[in-house]
PDB file of N, CA and C in Angstrom:
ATOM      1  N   UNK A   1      -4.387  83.615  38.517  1.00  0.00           N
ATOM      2  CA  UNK A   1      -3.308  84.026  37.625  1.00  0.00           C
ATOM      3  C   UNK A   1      -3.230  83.084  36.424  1.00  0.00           C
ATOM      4  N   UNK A   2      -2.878  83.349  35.261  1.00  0.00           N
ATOM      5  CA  UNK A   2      -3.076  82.622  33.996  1.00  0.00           C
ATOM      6  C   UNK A   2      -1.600  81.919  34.296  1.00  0.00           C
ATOM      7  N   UNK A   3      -1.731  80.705  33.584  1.00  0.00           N
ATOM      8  CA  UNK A   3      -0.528  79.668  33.487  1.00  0.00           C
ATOM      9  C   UNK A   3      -0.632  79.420  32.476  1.00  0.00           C
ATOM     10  N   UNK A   4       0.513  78.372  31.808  1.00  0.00           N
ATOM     11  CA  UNK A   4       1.217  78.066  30.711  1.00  0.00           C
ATOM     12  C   UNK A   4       1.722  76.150  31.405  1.00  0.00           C
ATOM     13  N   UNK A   5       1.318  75.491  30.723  1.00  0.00           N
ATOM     14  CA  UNK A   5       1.728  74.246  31.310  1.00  0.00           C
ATOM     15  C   UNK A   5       1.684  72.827  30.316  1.00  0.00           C
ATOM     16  N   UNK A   6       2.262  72.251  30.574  1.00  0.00           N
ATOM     17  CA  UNK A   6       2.588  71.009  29.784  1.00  0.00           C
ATOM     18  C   UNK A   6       2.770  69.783  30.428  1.00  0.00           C
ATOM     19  N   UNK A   7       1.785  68.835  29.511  1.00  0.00           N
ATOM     20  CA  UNK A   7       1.364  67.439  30.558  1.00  0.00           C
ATOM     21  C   UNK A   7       2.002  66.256  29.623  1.00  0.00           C
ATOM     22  N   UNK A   8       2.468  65.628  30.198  1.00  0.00           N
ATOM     23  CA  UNK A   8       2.715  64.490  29.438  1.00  0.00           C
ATOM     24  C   UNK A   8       1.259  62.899  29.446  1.00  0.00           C
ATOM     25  N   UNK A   9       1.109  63.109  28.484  1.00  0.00           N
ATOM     26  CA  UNK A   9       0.053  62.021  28.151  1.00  0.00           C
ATOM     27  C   UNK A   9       0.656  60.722  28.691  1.00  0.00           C
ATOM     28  N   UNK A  10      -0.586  59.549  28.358  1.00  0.00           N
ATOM     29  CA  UNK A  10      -0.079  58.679  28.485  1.00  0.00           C
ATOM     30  C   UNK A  10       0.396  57.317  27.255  1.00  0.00           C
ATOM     31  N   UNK A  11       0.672  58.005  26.018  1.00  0.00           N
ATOM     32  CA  UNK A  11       0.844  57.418  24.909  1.00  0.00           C
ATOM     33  C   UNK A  11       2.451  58.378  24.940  1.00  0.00           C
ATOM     34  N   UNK A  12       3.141  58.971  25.583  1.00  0.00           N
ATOM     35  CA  UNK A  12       4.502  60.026  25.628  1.00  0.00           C
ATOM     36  C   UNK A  12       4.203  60.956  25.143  1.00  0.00           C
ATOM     37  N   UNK A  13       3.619  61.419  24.247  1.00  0.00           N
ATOM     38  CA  UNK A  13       3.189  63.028  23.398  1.00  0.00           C
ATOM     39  C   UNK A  13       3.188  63.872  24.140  1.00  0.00           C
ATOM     40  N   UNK A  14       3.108  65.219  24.238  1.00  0.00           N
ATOM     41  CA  UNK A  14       3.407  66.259  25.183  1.00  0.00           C
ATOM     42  C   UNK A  14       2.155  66.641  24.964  1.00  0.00           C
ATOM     43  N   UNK A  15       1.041  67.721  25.487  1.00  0.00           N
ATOM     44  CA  UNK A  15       0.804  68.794  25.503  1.00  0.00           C
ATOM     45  C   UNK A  15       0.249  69.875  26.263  1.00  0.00           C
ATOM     46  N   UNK A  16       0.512  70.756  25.333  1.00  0.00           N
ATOM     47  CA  UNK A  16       0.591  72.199  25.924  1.00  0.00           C
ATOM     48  C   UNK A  16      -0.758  72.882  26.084  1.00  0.00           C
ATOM     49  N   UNK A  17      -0.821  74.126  27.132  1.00  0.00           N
ATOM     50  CA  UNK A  17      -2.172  74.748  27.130  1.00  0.00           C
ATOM     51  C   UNK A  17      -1.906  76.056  28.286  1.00  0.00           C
ATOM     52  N   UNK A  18      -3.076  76.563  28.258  1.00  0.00           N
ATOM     53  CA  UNK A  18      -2.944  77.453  28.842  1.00  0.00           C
ATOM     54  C   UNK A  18      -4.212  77.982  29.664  1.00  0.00           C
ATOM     55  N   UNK A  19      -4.216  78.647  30.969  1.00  0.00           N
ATOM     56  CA  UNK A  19      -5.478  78.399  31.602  1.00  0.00           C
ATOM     57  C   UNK A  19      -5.989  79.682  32.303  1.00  0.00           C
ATOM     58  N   UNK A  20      -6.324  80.407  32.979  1.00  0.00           N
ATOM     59  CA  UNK A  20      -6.738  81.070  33.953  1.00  0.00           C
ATOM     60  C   UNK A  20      -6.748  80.431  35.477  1.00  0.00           C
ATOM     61  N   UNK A  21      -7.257  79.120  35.208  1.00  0.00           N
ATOM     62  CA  UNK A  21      -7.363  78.426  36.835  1.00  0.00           C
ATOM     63  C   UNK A  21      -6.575  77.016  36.723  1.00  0.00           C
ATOM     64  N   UNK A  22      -5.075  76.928  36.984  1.00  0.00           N
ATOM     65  CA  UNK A  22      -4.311  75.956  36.617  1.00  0.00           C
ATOM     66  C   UNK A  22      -5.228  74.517  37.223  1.00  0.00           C
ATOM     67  N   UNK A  23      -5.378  74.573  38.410  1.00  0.00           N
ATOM     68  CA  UNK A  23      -5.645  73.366  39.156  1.00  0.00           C
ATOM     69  C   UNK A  23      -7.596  72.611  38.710  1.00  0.00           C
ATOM     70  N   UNK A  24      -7.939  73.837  38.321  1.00  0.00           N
ATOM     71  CA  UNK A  24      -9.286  73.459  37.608  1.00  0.00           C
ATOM     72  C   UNK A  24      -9.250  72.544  36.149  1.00  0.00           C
ATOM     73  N   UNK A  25      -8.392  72.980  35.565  1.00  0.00           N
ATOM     74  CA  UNK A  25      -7.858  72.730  34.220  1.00  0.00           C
ATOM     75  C   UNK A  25      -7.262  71.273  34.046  1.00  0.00           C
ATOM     76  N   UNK A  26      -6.106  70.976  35.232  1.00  0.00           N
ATOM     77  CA  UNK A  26      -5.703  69.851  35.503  1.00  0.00           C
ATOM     78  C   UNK A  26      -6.841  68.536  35.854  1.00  0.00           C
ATOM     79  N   UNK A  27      -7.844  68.967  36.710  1.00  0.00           N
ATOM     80  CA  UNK A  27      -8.894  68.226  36.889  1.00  0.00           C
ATOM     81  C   UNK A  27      -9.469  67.905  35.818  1.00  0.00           C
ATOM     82  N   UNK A  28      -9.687  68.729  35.090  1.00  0.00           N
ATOM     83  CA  UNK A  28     -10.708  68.526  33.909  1.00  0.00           C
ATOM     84  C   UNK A  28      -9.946  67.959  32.674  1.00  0.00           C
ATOM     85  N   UNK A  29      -8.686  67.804  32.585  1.00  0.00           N
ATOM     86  CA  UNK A  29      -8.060  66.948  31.975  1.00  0.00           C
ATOM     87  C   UNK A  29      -7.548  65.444  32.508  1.00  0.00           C
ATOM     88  N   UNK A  30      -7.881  65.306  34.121  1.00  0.00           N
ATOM     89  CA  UNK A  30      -8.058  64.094  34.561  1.00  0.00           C
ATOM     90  C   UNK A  30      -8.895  63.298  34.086  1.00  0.00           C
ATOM     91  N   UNK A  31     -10.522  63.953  33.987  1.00  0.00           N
ATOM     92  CA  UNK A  31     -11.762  63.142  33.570  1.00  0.00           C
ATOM     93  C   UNK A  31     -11.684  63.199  32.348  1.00  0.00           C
ATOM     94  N   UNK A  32     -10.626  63.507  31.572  1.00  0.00           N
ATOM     95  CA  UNK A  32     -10.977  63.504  29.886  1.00  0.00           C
ATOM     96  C   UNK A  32     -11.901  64.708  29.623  1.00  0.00           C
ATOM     97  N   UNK A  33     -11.845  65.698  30.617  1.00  0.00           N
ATOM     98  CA  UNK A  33     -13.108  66.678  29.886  1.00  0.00           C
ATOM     99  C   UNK A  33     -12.167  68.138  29.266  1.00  0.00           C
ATOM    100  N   UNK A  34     -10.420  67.890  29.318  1.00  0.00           N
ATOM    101  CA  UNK A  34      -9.652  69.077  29.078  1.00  0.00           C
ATOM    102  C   UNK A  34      -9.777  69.363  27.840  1.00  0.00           C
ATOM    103  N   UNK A  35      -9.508  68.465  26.762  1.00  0.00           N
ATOM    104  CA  UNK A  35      -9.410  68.438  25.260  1.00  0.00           C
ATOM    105  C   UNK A  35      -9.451  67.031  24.738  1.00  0.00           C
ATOM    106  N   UNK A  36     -10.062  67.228  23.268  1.00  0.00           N
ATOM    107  CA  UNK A  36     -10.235  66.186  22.280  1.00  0.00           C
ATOM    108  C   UNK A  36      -9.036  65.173  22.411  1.00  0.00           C
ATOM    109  N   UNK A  37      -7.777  66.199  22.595  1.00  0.00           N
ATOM    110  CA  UNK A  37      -6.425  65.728  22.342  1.00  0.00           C
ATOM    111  C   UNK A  37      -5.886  64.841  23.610  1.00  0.00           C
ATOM    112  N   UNK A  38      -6.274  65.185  24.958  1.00  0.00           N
ATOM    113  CA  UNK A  38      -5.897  64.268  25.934  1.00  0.00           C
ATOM    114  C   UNK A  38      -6.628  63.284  26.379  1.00  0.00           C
ATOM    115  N   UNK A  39      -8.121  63.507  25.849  1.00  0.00           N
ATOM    116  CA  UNK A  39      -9.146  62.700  26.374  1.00  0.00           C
ATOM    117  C   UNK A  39      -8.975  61.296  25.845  1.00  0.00           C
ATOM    118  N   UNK A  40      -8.635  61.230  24.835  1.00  0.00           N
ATOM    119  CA  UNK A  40      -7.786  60.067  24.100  1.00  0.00           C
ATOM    120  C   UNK A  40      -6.292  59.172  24.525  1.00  0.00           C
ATOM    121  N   UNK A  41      -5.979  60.091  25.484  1.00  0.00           N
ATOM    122  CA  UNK A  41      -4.403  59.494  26.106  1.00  0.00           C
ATOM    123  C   UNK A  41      -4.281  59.842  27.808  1.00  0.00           C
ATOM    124  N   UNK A  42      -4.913  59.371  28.096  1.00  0.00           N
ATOM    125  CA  UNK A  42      -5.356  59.218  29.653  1.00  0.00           C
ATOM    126  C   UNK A  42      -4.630  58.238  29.895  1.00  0.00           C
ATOM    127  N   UNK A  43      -4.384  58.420  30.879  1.00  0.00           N
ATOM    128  CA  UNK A  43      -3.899  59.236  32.087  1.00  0.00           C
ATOM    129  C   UNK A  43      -2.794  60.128  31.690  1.00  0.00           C
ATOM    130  N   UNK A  44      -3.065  61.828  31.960  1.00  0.00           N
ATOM    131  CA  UNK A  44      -1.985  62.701  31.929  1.00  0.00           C
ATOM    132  C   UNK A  44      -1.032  63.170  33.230  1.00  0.00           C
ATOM    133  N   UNK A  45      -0.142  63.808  33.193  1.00  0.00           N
ATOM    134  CA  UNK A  45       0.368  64.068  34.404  1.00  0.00           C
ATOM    135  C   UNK A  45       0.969  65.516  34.021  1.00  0.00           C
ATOM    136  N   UNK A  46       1.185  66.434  34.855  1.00  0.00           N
ATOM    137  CA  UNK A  46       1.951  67.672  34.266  1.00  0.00           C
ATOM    138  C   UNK A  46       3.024  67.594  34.523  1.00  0.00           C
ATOM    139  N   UNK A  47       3.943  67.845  34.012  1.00  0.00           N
ATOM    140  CA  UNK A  47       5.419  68.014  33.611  1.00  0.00           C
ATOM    141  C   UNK A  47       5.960  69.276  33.858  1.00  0.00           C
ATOM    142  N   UNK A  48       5.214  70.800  33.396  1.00  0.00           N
ATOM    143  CA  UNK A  48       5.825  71.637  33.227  1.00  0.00           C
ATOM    144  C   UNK A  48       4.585  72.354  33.741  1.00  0.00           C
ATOM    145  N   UNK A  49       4.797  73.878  34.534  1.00  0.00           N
ATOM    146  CA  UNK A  49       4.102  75.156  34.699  1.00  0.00           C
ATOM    147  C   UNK A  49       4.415  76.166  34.646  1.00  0.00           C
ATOM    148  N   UNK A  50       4.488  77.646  33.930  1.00  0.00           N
ATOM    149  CA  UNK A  50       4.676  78.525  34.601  1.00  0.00           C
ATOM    150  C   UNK A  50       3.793  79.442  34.986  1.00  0.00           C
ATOM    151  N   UNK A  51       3.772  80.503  35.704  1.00  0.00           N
ATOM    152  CA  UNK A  51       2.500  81.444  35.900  1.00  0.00           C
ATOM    153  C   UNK A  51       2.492  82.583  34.898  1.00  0.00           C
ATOM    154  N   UNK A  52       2.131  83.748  34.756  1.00  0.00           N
ATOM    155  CA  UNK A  52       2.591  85.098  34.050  1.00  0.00           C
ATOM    156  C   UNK A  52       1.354  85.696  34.872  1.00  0.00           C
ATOM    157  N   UNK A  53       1.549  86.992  34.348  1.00  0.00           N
ATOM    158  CA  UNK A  53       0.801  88.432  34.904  1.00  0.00           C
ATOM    159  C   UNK A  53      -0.285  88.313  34.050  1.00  0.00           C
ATOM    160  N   UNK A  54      -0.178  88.204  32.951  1.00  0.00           N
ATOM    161  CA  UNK A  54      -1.049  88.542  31.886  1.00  0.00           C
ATOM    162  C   UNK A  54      -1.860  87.309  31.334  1.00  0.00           C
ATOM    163  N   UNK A  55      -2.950  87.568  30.679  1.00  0.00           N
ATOM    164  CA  UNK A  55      -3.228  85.930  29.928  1.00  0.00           C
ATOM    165  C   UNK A  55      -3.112  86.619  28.784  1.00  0.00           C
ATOM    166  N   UNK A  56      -2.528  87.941  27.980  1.00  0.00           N
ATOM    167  CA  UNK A  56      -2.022  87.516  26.683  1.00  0.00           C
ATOM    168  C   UNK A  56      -0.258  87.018  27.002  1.00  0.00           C
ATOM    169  N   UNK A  57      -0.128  87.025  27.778  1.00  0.00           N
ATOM    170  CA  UNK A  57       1.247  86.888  28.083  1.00  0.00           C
ATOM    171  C   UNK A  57       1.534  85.234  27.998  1.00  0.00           C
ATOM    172  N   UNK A  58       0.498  84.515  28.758  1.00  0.00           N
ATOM    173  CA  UNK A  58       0.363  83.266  28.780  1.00  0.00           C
ATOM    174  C   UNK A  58       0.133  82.621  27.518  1.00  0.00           C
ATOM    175  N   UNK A  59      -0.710  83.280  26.948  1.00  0.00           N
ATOM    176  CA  UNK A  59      -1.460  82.406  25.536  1.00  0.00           C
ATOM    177  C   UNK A  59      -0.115  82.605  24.229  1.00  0.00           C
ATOM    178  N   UNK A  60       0.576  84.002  24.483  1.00  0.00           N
ATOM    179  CA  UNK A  60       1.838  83.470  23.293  1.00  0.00           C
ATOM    180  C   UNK A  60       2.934  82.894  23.759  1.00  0.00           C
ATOM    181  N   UNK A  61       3.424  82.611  25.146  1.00  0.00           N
ATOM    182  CA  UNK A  61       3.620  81.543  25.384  1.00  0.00           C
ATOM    183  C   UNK A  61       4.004  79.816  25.269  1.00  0.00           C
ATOM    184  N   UNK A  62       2.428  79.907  25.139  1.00  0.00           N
ATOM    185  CA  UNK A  62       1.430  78.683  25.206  1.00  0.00           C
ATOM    186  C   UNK A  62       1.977  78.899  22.920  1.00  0.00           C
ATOM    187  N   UNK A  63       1.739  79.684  22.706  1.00  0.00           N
ATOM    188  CA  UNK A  63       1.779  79.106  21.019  1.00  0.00           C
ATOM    189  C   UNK A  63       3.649  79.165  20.413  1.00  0.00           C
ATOM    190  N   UNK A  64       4.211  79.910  21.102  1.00  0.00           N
ATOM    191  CA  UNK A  64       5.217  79.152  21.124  1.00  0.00           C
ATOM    192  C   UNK A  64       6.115  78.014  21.116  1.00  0.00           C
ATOM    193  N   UNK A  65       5.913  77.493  22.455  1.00  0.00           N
ATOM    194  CA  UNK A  65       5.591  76.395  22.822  1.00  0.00           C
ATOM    195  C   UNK A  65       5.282  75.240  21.818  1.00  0.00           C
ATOM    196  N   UNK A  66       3.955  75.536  21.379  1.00  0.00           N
ATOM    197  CA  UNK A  66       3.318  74.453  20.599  1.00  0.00           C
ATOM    198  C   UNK A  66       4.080  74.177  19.178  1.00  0.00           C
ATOM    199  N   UNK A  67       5.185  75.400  18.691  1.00  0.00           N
ATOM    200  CA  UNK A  67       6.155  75.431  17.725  1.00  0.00           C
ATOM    201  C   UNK A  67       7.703  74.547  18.175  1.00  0.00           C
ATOM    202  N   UNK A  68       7.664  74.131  19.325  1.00  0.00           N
ATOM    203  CA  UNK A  68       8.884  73.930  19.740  1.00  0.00           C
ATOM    204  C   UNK A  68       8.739  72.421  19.327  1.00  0.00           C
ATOM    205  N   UNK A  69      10.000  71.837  19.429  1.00  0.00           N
ATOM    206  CA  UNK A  69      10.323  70.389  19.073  1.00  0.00           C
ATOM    207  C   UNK A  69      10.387  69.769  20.178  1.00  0.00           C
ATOM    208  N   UNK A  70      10.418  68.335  20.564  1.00  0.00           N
ATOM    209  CA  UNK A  70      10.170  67.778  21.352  1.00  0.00           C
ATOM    210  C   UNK A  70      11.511  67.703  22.409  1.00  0.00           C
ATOM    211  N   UNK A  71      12.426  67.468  22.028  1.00  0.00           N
ATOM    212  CA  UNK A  71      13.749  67.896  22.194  1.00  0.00           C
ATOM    213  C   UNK A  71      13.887  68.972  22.763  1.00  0.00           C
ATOM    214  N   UNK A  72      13.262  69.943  22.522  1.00  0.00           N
ATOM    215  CA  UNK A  72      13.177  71.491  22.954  1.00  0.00           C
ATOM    216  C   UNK A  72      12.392  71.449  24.301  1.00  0.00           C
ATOM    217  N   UNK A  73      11.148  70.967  24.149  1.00  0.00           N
ATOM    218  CA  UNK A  73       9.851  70.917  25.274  1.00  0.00           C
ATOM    219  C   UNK A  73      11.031  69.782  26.481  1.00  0.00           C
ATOM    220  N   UNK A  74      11.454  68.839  25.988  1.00  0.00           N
ATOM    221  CA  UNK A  74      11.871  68.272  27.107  1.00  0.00           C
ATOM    222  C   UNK A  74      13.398  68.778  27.901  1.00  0.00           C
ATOM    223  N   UNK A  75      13.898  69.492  27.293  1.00  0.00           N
ATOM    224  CA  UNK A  75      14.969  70.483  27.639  1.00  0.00           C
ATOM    225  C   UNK A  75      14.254  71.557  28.574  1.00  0.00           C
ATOM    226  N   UNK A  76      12.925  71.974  28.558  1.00  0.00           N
ATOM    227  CA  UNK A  76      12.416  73.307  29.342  1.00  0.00           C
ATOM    228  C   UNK A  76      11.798  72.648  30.823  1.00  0.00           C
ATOM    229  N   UNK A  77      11.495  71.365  30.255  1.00  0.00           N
ATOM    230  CA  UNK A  77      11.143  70.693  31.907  1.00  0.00           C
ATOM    231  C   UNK A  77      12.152  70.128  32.287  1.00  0.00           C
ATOM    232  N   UNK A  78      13.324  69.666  32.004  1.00  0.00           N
ATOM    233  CA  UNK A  78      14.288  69.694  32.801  1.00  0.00           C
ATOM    234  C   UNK A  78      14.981  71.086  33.342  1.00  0.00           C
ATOM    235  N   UNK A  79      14.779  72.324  32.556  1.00  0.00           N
ATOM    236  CA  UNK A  79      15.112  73.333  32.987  1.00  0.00           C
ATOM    237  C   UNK A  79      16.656  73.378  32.111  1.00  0.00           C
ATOM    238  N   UNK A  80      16.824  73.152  31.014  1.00  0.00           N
ATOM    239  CA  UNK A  80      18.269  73.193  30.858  1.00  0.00           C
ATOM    240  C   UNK A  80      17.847  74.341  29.669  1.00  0.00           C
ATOM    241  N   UNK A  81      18.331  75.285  30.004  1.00  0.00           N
ATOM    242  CA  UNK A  81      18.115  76.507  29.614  1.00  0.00           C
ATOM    243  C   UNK A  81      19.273  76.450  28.657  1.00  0.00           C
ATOM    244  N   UNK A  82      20.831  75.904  28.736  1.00  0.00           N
ATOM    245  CA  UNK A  82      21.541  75.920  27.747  1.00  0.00           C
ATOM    246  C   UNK A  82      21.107  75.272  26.544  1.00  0.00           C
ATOM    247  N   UNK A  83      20.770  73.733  26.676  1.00  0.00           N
ATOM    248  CA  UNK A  83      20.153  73.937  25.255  1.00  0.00           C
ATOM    249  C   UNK A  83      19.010  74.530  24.602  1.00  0.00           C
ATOM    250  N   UNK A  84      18.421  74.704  25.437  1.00  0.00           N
ATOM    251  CA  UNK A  84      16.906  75.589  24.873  1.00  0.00           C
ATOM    252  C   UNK A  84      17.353  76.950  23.828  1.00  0.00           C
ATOM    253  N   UNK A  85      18.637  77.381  24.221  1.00  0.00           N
ATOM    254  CA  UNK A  85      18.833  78.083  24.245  1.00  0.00           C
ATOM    255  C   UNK A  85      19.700  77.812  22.606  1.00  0.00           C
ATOM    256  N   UNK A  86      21.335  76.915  22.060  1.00  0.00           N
ATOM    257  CA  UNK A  86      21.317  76.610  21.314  1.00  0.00           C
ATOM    258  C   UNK A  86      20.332  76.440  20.491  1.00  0.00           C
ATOM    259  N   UNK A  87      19.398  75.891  20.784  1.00  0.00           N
ATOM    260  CA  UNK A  87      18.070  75.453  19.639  1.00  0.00           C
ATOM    261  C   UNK A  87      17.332  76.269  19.414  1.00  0.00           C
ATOM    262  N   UNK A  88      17.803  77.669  20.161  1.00  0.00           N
ATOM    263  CA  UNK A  88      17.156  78.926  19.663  1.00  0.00           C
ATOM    264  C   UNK A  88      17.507  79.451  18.581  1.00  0.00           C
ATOM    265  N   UNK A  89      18.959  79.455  18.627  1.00  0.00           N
ATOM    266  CA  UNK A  89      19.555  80.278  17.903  1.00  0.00           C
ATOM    267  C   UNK A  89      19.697  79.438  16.846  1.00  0.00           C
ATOM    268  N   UNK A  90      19.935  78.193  16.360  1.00  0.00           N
ATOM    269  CA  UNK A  90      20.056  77.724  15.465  1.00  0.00           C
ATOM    270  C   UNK A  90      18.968  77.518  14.211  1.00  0.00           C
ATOM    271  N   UNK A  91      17.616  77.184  15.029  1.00  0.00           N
ATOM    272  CA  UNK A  91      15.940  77.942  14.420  1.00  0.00           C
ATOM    273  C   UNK A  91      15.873  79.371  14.503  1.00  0.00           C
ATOM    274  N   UNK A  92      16.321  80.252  15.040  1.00  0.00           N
ATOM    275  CA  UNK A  92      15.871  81.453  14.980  1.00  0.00           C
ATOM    276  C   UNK A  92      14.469  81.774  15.886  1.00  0.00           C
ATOM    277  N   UNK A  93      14.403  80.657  16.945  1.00  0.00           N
ATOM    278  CA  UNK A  93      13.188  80.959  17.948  1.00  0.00           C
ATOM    279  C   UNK A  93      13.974  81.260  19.231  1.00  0.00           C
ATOM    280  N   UNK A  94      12.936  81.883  20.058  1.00  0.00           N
ATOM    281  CA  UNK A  94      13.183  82.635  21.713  1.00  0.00           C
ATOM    282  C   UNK A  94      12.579  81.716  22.861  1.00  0.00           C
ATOM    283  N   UNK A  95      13.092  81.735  23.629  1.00  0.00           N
ATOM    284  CA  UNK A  95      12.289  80.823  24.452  1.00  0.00           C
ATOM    285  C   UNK A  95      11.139  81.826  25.188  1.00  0.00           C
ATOM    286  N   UNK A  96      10.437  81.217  26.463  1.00  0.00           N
ATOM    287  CA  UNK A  96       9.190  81.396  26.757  1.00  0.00           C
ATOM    288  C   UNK A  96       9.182  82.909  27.469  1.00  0.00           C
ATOM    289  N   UNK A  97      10.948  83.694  27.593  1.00  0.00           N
ATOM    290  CA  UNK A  97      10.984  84.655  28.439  1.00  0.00           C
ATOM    291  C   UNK A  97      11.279  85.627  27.751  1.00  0.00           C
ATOM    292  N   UNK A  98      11.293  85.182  26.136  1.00  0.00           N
ATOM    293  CA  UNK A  98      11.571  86.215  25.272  1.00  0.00           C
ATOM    294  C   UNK A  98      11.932  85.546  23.883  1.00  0.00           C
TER     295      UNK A  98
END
């Protein structure tokens, strides 16, 4: 099933991605082989997952996401949907369920 997930580096930076095989993906961002972008800030850890039906479902998501503020991203892994939610409406963005 395609996922949507977010790792926290080890310099604090967030990021985001999106996969077909979550737990393959995670590995391969262990050895530095996920992206340019984490291979540089090792050790990552994931923070955030969700699954979807679809992998276009996942991938806009996933670019959503990558529009959100940091403030925002760390509001969705705590799960506090109220502010995610303010900071929707005040940008004029939706969160990940719409």
């Amino acid at each position: 099933m395609p996922h949507v997930y977010m790792l926290r580096c080890a310099d604090d930076s967030y990021y985001v991605g999106s996969t077909r095989d979550l737990d393959h993906r995670l590995q391969q961002h262990a050895i530095g082989k996920g992206s340019a972008y984490t291979s540089t800030r090792l050790p990552v850890e994931i923070v955030w997952a969700a699954e979807y039906a679809r992998v276009d479902e996942a991938y806009a998501i996933e670019r959503k996401l990558h529009g959100w503020s940091r403030a925002k991203k760390e509001a969705l892994i705590r799960g506090d949907w109220a502010l995610i939610s303010r900071a929707s409406r005040r940008r004029g963005l939706q969160g990940p369920t719409g």
